[in-house]
PDB file of N, CA and C in Angstrom:
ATOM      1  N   UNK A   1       6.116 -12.746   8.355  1.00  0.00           N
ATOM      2  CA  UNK A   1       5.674 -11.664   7.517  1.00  0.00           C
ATOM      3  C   UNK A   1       4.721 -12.231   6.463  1.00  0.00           C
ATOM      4  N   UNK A   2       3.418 -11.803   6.229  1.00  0.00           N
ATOM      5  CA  UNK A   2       2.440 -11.518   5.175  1.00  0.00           C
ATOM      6  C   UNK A   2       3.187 -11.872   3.709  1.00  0.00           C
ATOM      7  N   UNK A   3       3.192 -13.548   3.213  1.00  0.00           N
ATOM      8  CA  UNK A   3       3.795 -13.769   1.978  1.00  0.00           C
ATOM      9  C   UNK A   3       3.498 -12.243   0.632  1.00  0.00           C
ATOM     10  N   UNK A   4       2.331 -12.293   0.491  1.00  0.00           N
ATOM     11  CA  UNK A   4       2.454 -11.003  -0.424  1.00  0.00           C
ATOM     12  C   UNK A   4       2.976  -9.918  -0.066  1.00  0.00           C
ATOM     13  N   UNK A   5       3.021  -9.385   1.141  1.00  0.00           N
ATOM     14  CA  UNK A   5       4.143  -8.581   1.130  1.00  0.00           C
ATOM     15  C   UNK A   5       5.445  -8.790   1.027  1.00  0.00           C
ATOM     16  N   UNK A   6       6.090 -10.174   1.491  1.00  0.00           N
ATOM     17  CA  UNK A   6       7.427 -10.849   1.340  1.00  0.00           C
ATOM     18  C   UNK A   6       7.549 -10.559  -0.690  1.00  0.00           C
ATOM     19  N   UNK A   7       6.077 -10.679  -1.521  1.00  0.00           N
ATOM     20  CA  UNK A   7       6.488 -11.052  -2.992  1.00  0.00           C
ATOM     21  C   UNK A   7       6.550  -9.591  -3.657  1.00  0.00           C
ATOM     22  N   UNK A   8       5.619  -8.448  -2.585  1.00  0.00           N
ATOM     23  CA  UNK A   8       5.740  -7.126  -3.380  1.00  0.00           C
ATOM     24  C   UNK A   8       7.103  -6.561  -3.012  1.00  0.00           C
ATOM     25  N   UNK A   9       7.709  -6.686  -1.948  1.00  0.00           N
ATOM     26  CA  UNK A   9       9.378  -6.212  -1.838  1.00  0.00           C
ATOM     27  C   UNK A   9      10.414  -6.408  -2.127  1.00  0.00           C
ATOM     28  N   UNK A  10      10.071  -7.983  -2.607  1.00  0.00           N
ATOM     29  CA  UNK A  10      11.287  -8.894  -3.362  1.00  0.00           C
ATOM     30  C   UNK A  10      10.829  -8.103  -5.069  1.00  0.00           C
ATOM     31  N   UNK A  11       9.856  -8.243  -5.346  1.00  0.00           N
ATOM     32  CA  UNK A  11       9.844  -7.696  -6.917  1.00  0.00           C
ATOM     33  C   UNK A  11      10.271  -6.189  -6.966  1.00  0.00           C
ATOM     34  N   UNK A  12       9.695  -5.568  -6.077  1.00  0.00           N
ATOM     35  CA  UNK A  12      10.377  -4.113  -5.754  1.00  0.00           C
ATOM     36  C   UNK A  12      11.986  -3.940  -5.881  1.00  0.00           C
ATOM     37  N   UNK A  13      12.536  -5.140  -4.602  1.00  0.00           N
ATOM     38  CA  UNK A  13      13.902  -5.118  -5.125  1.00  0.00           C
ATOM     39  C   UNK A  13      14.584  -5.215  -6.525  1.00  0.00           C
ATOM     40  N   UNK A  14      13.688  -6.232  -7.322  1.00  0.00           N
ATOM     41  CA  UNK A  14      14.250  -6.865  -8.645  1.00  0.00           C
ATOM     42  C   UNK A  14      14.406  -5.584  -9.762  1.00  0.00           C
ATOM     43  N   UNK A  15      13.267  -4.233  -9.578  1.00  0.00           N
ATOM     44  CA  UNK A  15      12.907  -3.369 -10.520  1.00  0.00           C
ATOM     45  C   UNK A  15      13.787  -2.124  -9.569  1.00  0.00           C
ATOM     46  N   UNK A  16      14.049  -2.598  -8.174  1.00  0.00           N
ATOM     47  CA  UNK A  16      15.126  -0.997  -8.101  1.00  0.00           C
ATOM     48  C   UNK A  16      14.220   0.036  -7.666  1.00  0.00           C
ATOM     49  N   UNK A  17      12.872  -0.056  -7.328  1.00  0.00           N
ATOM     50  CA  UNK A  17      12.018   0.343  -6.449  1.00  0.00           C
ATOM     51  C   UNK A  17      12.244   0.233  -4.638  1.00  0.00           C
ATOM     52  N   UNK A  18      12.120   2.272  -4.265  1.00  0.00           N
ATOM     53  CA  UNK A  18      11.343   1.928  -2.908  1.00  0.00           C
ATOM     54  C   UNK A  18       9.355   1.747  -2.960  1.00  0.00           C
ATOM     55  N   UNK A  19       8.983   1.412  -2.029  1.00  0.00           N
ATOM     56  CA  UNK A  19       7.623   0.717  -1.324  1.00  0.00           C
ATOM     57  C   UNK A  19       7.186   1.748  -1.177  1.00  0.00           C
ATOM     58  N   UNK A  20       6.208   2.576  -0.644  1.00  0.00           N
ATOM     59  CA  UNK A  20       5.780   3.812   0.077  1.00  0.00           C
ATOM     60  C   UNK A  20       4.924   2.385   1.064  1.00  0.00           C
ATOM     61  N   UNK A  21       4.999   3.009   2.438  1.00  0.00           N
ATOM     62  CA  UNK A  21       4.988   1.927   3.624  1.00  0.00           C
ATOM     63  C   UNK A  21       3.101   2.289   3.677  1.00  0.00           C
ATOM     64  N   UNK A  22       2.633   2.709   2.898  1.00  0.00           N
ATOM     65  CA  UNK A  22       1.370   3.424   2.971  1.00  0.00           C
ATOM     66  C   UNK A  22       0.229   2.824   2.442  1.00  0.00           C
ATOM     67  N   UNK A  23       0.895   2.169   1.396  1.00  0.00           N
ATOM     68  CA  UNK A  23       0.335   0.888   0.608  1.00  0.00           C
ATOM     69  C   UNK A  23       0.208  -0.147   0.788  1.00  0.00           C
ATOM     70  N   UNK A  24       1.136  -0.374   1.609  1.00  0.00           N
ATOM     71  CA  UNK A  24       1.363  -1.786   2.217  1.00  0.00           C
ATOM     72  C   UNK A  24       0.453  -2.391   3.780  1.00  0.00           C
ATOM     73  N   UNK A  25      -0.769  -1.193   3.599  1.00  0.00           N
ATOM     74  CA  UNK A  25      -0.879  -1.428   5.109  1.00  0.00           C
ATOM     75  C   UNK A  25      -2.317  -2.623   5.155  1.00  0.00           C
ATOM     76  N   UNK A  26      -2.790  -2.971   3.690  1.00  0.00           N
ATOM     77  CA  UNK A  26      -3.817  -3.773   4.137  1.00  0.00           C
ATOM     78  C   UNK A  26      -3.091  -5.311   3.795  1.00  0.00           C
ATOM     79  N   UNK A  27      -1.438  -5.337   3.814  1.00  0.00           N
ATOM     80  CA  UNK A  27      -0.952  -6.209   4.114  1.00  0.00           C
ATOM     81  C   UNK A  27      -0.659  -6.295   5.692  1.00  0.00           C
ATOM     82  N   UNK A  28      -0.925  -5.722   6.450  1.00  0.00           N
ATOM     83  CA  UNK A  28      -0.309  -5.930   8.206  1.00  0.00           C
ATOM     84  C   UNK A  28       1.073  -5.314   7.978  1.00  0.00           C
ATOM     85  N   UNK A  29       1.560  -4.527   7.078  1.00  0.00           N
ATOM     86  CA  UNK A  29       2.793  -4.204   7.491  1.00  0.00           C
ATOM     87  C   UNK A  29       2.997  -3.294   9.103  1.00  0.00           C
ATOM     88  N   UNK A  30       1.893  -3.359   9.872  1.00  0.00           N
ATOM     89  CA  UNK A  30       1.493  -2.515  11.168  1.00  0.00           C
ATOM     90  C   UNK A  30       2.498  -3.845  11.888  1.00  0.00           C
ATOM     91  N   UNK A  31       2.127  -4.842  11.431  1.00  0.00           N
ATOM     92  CA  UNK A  31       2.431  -5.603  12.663  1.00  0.00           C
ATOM     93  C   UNK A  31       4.242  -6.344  12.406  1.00  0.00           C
ATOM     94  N   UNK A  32       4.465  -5.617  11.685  1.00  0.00           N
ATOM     95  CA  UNK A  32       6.417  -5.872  10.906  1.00  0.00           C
ATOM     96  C   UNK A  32       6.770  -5.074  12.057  1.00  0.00           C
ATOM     97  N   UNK A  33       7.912  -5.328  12.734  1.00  0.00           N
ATOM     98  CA  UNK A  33       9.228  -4.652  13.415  1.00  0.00           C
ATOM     99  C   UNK A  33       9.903  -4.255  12.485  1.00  0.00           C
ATOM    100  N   UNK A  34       9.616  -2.831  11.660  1.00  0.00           N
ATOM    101  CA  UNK A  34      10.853  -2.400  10.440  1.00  0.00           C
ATOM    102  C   UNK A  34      12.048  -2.092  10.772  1.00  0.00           C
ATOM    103  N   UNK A  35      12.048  -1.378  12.473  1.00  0.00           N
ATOM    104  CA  UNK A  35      13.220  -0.954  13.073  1.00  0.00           C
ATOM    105  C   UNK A  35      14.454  -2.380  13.074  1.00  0.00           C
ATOM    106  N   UNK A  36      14.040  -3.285  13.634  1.00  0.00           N
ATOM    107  CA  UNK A  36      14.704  -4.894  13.791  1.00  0.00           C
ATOM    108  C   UNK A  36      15.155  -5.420  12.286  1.00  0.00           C
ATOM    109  N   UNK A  37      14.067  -4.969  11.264  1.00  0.00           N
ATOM    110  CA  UNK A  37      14.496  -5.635   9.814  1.00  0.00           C
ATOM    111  C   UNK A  37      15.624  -4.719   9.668  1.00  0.00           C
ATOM    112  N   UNK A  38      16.110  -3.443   9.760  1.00  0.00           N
ATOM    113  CA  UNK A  38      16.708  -2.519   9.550  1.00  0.00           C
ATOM    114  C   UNK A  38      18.174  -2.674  10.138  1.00  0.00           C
ATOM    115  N   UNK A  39      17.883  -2.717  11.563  1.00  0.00           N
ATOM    116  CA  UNK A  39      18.995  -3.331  12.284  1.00  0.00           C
ATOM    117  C   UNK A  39      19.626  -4.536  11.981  1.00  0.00           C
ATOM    118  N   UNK A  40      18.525  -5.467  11.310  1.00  0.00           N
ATOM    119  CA  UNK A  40      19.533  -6.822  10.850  1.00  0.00           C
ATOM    120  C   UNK A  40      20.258  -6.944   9.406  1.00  0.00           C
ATOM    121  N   UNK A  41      19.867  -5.251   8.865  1.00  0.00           N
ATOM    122  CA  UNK A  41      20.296  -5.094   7.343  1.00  0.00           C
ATOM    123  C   UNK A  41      19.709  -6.138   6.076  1.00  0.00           C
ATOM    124  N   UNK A  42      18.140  -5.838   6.591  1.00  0.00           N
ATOM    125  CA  UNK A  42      17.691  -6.513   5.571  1.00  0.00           C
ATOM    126  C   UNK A  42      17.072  -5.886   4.981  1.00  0.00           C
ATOM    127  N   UNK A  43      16.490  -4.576   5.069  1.00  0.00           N
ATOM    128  CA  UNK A  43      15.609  -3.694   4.805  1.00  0.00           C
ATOM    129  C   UNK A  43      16.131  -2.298   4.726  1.00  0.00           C
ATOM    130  N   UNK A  44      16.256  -1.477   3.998  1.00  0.00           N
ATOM    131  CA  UNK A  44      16.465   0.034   4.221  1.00  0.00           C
ATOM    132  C   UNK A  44      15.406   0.926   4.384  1.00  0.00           C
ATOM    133  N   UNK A  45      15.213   1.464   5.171  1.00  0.00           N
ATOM    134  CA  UNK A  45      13.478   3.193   5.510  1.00  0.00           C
ATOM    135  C   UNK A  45      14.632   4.165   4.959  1.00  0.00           C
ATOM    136  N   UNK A  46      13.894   4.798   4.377  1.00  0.00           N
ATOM    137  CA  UNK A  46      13.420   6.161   4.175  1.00  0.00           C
ATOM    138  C   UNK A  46      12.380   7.189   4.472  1.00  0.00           C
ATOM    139  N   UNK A  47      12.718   8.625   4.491  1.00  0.00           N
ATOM    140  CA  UNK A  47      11.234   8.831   4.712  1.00  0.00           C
ATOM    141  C   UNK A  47      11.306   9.747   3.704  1.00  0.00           C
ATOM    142  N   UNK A  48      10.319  10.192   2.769  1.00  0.00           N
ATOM    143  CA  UNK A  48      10.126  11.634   1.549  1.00  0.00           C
ATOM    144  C   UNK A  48       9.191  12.373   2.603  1.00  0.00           C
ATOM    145  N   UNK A  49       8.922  13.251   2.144  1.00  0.00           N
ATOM    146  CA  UNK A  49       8.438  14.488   2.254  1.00  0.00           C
ATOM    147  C   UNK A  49       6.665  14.195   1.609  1.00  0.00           C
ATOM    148  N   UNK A  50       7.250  13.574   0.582  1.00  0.00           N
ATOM    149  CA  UNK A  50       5.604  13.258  -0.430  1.00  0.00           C
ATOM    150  C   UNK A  50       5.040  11.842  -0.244  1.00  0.00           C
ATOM    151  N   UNK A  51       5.766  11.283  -0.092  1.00  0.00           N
ATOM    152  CA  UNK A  51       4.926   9.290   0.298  1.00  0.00           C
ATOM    153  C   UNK A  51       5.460   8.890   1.559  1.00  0.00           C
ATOM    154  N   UNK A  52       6.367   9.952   2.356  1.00  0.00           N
ATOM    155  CA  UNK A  52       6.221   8.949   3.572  1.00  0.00           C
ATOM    156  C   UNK A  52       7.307   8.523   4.025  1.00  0.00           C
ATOM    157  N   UNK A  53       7.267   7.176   4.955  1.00  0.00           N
ATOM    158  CA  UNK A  53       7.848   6.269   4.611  1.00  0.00           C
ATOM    159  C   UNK A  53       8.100   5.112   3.550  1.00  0.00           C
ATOM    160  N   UNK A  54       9.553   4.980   3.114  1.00  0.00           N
ATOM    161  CA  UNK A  54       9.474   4.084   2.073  1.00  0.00           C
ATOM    162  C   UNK A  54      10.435   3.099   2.343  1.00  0.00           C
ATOM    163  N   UNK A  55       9.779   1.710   1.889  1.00  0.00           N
ATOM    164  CA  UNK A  55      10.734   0.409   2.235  1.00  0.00           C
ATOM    165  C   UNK A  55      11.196   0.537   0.523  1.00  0.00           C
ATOM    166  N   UNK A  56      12.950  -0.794   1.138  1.00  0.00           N
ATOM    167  CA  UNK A  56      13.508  -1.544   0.040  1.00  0.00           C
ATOM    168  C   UNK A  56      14.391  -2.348   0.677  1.00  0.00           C
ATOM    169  N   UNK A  57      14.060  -3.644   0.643  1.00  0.00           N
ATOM    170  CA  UNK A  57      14.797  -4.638   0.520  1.00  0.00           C
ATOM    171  C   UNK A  57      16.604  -4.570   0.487  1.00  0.00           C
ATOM    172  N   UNK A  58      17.277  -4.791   1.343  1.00  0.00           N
ATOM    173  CA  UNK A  58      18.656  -4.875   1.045  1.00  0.00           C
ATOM    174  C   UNK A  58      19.410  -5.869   0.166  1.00  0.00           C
ATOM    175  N   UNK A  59      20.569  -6.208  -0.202  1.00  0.00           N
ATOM    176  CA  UNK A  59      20.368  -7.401  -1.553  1.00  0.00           C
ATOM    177  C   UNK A  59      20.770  -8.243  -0.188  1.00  0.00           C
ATOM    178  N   UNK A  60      21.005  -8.270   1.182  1.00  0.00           N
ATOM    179  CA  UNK A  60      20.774  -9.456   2.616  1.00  0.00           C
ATOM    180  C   UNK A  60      19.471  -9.722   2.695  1.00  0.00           C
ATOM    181  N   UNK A  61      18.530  -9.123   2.528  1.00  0.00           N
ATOM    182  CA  UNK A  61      17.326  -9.166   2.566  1.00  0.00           C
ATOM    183  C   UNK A  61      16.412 -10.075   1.515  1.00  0.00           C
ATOM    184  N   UNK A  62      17.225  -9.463   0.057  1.00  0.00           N
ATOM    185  CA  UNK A  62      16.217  -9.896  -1.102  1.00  0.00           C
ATOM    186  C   UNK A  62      16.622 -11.609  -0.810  1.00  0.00           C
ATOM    187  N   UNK A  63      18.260 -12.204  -0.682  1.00  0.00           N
ATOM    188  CA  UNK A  63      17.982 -13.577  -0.132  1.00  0.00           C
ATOM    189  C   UNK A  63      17.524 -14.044   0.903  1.00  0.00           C
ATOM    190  N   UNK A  64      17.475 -13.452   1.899  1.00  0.00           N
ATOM    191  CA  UNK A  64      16.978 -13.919   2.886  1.00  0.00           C
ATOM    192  C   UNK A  64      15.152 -13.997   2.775  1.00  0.00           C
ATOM    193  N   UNK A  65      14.305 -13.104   1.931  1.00  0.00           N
ATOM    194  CA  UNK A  65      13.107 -13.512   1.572  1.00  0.00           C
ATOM    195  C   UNK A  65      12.692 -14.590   0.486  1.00  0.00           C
ATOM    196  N   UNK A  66      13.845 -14.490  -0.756  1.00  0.00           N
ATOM    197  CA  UNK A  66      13.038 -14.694  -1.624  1.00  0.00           C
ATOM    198  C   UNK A  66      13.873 -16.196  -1.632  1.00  0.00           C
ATOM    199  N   UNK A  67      13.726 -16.861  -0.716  1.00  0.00           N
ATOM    200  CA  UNK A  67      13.971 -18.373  -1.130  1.00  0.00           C
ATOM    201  C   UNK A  67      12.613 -19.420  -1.659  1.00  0.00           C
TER     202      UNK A  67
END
């Protein structure tokens, strides 16, 4: 995964923020398996109505990135 995106989801986690997955796309988040991050409980989706899809980091996740 795209280190700046690894540093905008870990800080996301730290402030208690979801992502809108919309923003993230001139990081390659196209080329992330979110379904697989999801399944391995590292990641939680959402979807709103108004932004979308939205990532956040699980606290399995926030260690497993932010070493």
């Amino acid at each position: 995964m795209n280190q700046s995106l690894v540093k905008i989801l870990v800080k996301a986690k730290e402030l208690n923020q979801w992502v809108p997955a919309k923003f993230l796309a001139k990081y390659d988040i196209q080329k992330v398996n979110l379904l697989k991050l999801e399944d391995a409980d590292l990641m939680h989706l959402k979807r709103s109505k108004s932004e979308g899809l939205l990532l956040k980091l699980t606290l399995k996740g926030y260690h497993y990135f932010n070493k």
